[in-house]
N, C-alpha and C. Protein backbone atom coordinates (compact mmCIF):
# COMPACT_ATOMS: atom_id res chain seq x y z
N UNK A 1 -7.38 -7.16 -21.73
CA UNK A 1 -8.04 -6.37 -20.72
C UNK A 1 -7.23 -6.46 -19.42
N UNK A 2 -6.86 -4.99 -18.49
CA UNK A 2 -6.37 -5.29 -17.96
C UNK A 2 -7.13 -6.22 -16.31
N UNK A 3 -6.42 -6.88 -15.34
CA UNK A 3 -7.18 -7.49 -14.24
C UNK A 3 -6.55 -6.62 -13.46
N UNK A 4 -7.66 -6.65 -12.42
CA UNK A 4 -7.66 -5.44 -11.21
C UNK A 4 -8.21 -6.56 -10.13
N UNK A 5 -7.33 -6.28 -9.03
CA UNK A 5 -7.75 -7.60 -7.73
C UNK A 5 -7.95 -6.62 -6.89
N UNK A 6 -9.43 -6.53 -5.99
CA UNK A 6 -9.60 -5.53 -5.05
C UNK A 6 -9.59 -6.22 -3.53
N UNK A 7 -9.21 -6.04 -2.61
CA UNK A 7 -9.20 -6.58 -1.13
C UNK A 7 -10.31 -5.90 -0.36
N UNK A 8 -11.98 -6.64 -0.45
CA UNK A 8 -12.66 -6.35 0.70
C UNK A 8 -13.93 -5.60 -0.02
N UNK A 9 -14.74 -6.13 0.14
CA UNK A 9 -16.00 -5.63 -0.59
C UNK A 9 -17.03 -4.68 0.44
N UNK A 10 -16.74 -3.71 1.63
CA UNK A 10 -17.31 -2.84 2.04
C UNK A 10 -17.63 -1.52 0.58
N UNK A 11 -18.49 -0.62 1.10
CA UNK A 11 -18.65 0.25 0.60
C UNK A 11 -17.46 0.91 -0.81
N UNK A 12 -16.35 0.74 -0.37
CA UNK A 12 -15.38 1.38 -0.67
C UNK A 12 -14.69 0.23 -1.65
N UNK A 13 -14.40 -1.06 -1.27
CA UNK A 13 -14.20 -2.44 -2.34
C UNK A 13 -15.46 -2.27 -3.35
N UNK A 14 -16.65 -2.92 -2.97
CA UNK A 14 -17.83 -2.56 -3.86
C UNK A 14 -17.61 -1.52 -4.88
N UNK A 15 -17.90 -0.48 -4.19
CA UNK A 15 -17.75 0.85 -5.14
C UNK A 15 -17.08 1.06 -6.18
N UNK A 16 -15.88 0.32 -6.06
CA UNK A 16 -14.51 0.45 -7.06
C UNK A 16 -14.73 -0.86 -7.93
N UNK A 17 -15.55 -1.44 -7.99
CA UNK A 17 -15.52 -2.66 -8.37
C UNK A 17 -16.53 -2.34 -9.05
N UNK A 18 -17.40 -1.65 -8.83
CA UNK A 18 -18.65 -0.94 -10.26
C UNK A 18 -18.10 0.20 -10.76
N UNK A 19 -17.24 0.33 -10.76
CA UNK A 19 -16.74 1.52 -11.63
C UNK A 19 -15.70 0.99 -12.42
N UNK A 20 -14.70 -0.22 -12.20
CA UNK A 20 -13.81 -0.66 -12.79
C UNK A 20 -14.07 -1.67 -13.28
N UNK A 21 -15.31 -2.11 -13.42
CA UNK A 21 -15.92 -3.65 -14.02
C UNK A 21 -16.24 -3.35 -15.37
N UNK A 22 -16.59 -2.05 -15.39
CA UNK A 22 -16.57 -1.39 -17.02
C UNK A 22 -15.33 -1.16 -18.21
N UNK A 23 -14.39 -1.75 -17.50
CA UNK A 23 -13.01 -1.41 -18.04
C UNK A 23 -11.68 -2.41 -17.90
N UNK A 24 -11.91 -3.20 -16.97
CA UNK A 24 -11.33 -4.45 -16.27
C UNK A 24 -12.12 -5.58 -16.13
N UNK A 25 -11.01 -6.46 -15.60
CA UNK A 25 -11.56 -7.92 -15.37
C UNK A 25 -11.25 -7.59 -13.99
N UNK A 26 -12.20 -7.46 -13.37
CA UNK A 26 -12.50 -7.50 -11.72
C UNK A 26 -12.68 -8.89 -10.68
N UNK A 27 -11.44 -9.11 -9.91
CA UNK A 27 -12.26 -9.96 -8.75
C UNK A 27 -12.09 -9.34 -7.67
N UNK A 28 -12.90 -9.41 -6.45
CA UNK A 28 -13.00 -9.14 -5.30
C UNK A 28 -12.88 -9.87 -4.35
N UNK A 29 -11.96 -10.24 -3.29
CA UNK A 29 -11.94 -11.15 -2.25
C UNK A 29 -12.16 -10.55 -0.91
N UNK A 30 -13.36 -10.93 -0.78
CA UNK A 30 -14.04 -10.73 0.78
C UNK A 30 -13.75 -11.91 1.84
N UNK A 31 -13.21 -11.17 3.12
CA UNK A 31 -13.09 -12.18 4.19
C UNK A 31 -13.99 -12.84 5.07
N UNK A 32 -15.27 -12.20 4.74
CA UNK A 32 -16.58 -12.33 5.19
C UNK A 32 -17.55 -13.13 4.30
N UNK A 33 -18.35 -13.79 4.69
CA UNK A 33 -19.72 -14.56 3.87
C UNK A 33 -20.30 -13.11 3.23
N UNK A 34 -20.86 -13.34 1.93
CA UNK A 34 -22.00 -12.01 1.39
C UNK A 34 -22.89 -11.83 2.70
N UNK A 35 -23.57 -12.91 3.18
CA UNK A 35 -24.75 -12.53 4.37
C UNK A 35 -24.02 -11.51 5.41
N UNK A 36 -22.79 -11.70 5.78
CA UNK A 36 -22.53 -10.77 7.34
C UNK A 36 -21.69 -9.56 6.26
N UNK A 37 -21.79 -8.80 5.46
CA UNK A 37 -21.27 -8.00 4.65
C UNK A 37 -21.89 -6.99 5.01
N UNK A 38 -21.56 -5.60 5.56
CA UNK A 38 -21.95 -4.73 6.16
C UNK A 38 -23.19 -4.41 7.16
N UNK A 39 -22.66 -5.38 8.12
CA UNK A 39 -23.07 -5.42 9.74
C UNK A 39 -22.25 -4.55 10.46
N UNK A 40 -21.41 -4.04 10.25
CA UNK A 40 -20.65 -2.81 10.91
C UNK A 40 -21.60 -2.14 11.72
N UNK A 41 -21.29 -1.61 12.40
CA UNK A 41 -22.01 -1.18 13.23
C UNK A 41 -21.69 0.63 12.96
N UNK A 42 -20.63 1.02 13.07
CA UNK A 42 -20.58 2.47 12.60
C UNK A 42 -20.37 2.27 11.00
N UNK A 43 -20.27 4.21 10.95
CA UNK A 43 -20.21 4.46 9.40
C UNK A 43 -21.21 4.09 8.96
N UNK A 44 -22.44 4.82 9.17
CA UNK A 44 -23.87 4.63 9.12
C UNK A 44 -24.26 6.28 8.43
N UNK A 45 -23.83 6.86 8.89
CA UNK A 45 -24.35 8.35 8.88
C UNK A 45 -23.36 8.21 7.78
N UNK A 46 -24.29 9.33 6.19
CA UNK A 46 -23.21 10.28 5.17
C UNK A 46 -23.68 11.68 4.90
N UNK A 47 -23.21 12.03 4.28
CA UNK A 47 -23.27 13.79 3.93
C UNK A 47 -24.11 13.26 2.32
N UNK A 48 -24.52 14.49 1.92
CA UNK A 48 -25.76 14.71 0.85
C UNK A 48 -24.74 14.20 -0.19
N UNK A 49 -23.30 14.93 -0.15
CA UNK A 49 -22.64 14.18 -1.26
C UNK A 49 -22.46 13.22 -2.01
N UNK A 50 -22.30 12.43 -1.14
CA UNK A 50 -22.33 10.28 -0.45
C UNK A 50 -23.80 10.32 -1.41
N UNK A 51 -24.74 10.82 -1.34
CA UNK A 51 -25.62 10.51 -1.53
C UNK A 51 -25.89 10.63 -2.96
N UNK A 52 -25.13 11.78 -3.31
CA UNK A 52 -24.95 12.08 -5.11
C UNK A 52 -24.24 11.21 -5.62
N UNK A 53 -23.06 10.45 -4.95
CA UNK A 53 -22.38 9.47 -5.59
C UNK A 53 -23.05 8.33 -5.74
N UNK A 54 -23.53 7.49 -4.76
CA UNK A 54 -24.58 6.59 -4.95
C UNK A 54 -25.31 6.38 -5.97
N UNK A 55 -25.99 8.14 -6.33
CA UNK A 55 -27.00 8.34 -7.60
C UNK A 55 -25.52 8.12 -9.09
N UNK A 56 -24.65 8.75 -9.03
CA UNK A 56 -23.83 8.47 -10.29
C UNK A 56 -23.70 7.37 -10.51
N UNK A 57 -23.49 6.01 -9.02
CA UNK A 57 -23.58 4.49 -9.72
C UNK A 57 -24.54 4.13 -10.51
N UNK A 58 -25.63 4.59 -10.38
CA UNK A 58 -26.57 4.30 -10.79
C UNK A 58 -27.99 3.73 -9.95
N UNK A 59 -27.39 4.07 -8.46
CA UNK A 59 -28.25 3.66 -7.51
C UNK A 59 -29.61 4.56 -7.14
N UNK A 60 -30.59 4.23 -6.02
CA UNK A 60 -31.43 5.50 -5.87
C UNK A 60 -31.17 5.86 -4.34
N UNK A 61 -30.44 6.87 -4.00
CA UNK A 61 -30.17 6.94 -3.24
C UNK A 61 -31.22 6.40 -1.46
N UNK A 62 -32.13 6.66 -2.16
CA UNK A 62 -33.36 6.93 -0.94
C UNK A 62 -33.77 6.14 -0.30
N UNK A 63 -33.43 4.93 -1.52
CA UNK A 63 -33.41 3.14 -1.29
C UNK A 63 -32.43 3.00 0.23
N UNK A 64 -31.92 3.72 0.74
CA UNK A 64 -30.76 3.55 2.05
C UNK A 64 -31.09 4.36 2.74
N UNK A 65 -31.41 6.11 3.09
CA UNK A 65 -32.15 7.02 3.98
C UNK A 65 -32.81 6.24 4.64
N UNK A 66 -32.77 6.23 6.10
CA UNK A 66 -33.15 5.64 7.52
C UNK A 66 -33.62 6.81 8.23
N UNK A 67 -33.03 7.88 7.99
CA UNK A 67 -33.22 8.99 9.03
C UNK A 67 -32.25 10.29 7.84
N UNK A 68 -33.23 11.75 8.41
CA UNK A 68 -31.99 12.72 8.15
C UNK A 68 -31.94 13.33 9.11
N UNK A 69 -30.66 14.20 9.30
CA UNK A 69 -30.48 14.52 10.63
C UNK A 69 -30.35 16.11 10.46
N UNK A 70 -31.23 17.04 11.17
CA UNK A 70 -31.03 18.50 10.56
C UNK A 70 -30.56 19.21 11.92
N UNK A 71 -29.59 18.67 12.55
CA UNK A 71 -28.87 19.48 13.49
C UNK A 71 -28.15 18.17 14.58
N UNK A 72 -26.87 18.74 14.89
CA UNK A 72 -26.13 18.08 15.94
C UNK A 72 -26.11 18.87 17.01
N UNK A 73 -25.78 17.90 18.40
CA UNK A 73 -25.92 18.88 19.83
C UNK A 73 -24.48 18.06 20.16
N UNK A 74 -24.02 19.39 20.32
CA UNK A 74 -22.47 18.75 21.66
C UNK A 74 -22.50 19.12 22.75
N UNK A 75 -22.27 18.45 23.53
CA UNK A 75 -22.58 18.55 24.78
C UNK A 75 -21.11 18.93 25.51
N UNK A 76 -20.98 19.54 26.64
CA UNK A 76 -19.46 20.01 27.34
C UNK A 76 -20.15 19.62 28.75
N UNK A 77 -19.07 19.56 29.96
CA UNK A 77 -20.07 19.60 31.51
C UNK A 77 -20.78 20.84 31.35
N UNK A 78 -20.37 22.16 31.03
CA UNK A 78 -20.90 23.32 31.19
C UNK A 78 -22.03 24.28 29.64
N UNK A 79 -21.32 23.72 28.75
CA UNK A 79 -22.61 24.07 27.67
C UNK A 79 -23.18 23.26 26.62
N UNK A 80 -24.01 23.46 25.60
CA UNK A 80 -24.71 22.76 24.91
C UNK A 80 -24.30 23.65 23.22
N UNK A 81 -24.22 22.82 22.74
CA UNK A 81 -24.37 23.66 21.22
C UNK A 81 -24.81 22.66 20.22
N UNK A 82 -25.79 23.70 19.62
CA UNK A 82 -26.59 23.55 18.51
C UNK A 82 -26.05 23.56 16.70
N UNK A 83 -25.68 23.01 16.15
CA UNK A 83 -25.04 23.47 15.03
C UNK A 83 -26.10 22.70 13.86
N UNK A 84 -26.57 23.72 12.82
CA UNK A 84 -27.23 22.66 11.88
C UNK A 84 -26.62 21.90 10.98
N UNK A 85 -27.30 20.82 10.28
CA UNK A 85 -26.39 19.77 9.31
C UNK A 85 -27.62 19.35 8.77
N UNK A 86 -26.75 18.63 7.28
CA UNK A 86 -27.88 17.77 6.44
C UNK A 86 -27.30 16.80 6.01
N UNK A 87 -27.29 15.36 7.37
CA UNK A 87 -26.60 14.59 7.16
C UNK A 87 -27.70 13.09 7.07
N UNK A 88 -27.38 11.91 6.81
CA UNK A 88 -28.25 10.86 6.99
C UNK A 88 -27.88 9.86 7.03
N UNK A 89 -28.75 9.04 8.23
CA UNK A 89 -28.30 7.68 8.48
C UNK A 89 -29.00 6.67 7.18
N UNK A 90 -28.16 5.63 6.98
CA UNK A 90 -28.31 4.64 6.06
C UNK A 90 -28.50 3.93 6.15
N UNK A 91 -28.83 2.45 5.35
CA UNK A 91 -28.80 1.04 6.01
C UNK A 91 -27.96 0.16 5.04
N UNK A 92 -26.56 0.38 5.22
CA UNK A 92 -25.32 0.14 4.89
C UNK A 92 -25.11 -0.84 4.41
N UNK A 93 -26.17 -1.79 4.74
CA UNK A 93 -26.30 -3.30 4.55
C UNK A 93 -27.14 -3.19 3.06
N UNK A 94 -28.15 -2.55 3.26
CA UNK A 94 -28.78 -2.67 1.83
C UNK A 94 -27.75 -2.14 1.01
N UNK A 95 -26.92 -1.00 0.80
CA UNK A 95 -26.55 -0.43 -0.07
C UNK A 95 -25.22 -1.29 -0.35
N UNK A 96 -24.62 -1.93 0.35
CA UNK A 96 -23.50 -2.99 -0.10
C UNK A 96 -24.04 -3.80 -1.08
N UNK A 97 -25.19 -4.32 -0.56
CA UNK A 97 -25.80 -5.52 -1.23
C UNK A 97 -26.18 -5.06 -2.74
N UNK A 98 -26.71 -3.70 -2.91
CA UNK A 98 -27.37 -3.58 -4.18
C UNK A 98 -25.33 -2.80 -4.44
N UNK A 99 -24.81 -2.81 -4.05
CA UNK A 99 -23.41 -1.96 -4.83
C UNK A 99 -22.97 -3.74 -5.50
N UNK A 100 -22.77 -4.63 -4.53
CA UNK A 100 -22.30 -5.98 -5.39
C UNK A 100 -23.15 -6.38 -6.14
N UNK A 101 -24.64 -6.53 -6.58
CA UNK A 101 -25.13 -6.60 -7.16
C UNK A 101 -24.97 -6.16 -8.30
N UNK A 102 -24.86 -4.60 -8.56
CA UNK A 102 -24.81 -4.08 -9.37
C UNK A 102 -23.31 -4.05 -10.00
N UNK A 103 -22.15 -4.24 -9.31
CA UNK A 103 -20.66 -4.69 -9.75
C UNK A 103 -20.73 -6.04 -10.73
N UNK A 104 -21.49 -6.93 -9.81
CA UNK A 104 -21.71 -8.37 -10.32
C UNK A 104 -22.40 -8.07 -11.84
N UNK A 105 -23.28 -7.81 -12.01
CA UNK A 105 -24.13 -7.03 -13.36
C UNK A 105 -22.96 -6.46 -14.27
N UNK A 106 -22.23 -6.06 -13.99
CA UNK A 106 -21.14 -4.97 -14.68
C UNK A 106 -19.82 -5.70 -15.25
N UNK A 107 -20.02 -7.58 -14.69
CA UNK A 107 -18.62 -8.21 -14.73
C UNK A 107 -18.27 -8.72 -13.29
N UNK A 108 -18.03 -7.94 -12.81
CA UNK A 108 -16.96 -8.13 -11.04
C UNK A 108 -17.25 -9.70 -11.01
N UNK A 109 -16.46 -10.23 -10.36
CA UNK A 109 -16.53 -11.62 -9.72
C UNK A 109 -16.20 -11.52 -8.03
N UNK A 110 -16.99 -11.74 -7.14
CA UNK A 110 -16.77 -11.88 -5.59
C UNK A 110 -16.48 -13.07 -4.97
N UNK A 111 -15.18 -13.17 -4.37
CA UNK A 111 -14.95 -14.46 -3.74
C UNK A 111 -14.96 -14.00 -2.32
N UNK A 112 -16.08 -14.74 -1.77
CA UNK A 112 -16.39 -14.40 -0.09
C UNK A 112 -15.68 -15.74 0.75
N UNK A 113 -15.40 -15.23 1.83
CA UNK A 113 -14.79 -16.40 2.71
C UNK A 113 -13.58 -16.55 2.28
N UNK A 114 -12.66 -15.45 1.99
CA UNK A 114 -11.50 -15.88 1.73
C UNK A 114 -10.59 -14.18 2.51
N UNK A 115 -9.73 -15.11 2.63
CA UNK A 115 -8.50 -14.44 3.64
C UNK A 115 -7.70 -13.94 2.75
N UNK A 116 -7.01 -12.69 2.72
CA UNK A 116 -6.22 -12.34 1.98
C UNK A 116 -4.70 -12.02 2.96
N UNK A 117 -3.89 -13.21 2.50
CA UNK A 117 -2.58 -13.86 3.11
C UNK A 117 -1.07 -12.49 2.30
N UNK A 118 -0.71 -12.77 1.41
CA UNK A 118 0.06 -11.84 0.74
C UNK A 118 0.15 -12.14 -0.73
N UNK A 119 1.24 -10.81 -1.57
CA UNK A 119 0.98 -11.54 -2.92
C UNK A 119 2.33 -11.32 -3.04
N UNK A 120 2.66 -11.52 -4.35
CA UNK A 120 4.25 -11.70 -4.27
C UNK A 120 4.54 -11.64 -6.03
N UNK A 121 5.33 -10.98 -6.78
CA UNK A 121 5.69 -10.55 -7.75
C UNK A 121 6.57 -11.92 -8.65
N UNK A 122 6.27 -12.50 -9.61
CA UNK A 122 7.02 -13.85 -10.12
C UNK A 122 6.49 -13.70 -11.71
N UNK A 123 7.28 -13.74 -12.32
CA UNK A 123 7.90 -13.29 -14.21
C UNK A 123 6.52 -12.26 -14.28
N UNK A 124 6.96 -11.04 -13.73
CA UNK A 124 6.57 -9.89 -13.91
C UNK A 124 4.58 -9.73 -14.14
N UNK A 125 4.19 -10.48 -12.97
CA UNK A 125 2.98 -11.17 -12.87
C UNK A 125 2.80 -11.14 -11.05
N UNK A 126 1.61 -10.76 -11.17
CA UNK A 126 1.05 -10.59 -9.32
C UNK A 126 0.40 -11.73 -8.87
N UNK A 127 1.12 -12.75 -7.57
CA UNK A 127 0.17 -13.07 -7.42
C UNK A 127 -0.34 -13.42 -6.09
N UNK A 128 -1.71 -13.50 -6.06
CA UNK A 128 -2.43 -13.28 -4.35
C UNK A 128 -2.60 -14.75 -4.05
């Protein structure tokens, strides 16, 4: 089987790590404790899409909807504009948590609290 080493378990580490845990030997090295794992403060808001992908992990999306947002205002010194959207804020934190969860379920292995220094190529073998 092949091993797949992912750097960083946000949304985007996570994500790839439940999709490749079905097919690989997955580890993940996070530089962060699991507890402070998507405290970010932006990258809160996604598009309906985001939200279909979520559902293909196998997640429910709705489990994360905080808010939807059915119009943005921009503001200029001199005008205002109205434009509609169907976008929604999340709670980024839950949905990390249930994405490693559900990686972890699938295989993945997460090593939190660890720094990722460099890796370096030796008898045709990677290593971090």
């Amino acid at each position: 089987m092949k091993k797949v080493i992912i750097i960083g378990s946000s949304i985007a580490g996570a994500s790839a790590a439940c999709l490749l845990a079905k097919h690989c030997d997955v580890v993940v090295y996070e530089q962060k404790s699991r507890k402070k794992i998507g405290e970010k403060l932006c990258a809160n808001v996604v598009t309906k899409s985001f939200l279909k992908y979520a559902e293909m992990l196998g997640l429910n999306p709705k489990r994360y909807v905080t808010y939807k947002f059915d119009k943005a205002i921009i503001f200029t010194e001199t005008n205002k504009l109205e434009q509609k959207t169907e976008e929604f804020k999340i709670n980024r934190k839950k949905l990390i948590d249930d994405l490693i969860s559900l990686a972890e379920k699938r295989g993945a292995k997460f090593v939190f609290n660890t720094e990722f220094k460099d890796f370096k190529k030796e008898n045709g073998r990677y290593i971090v």
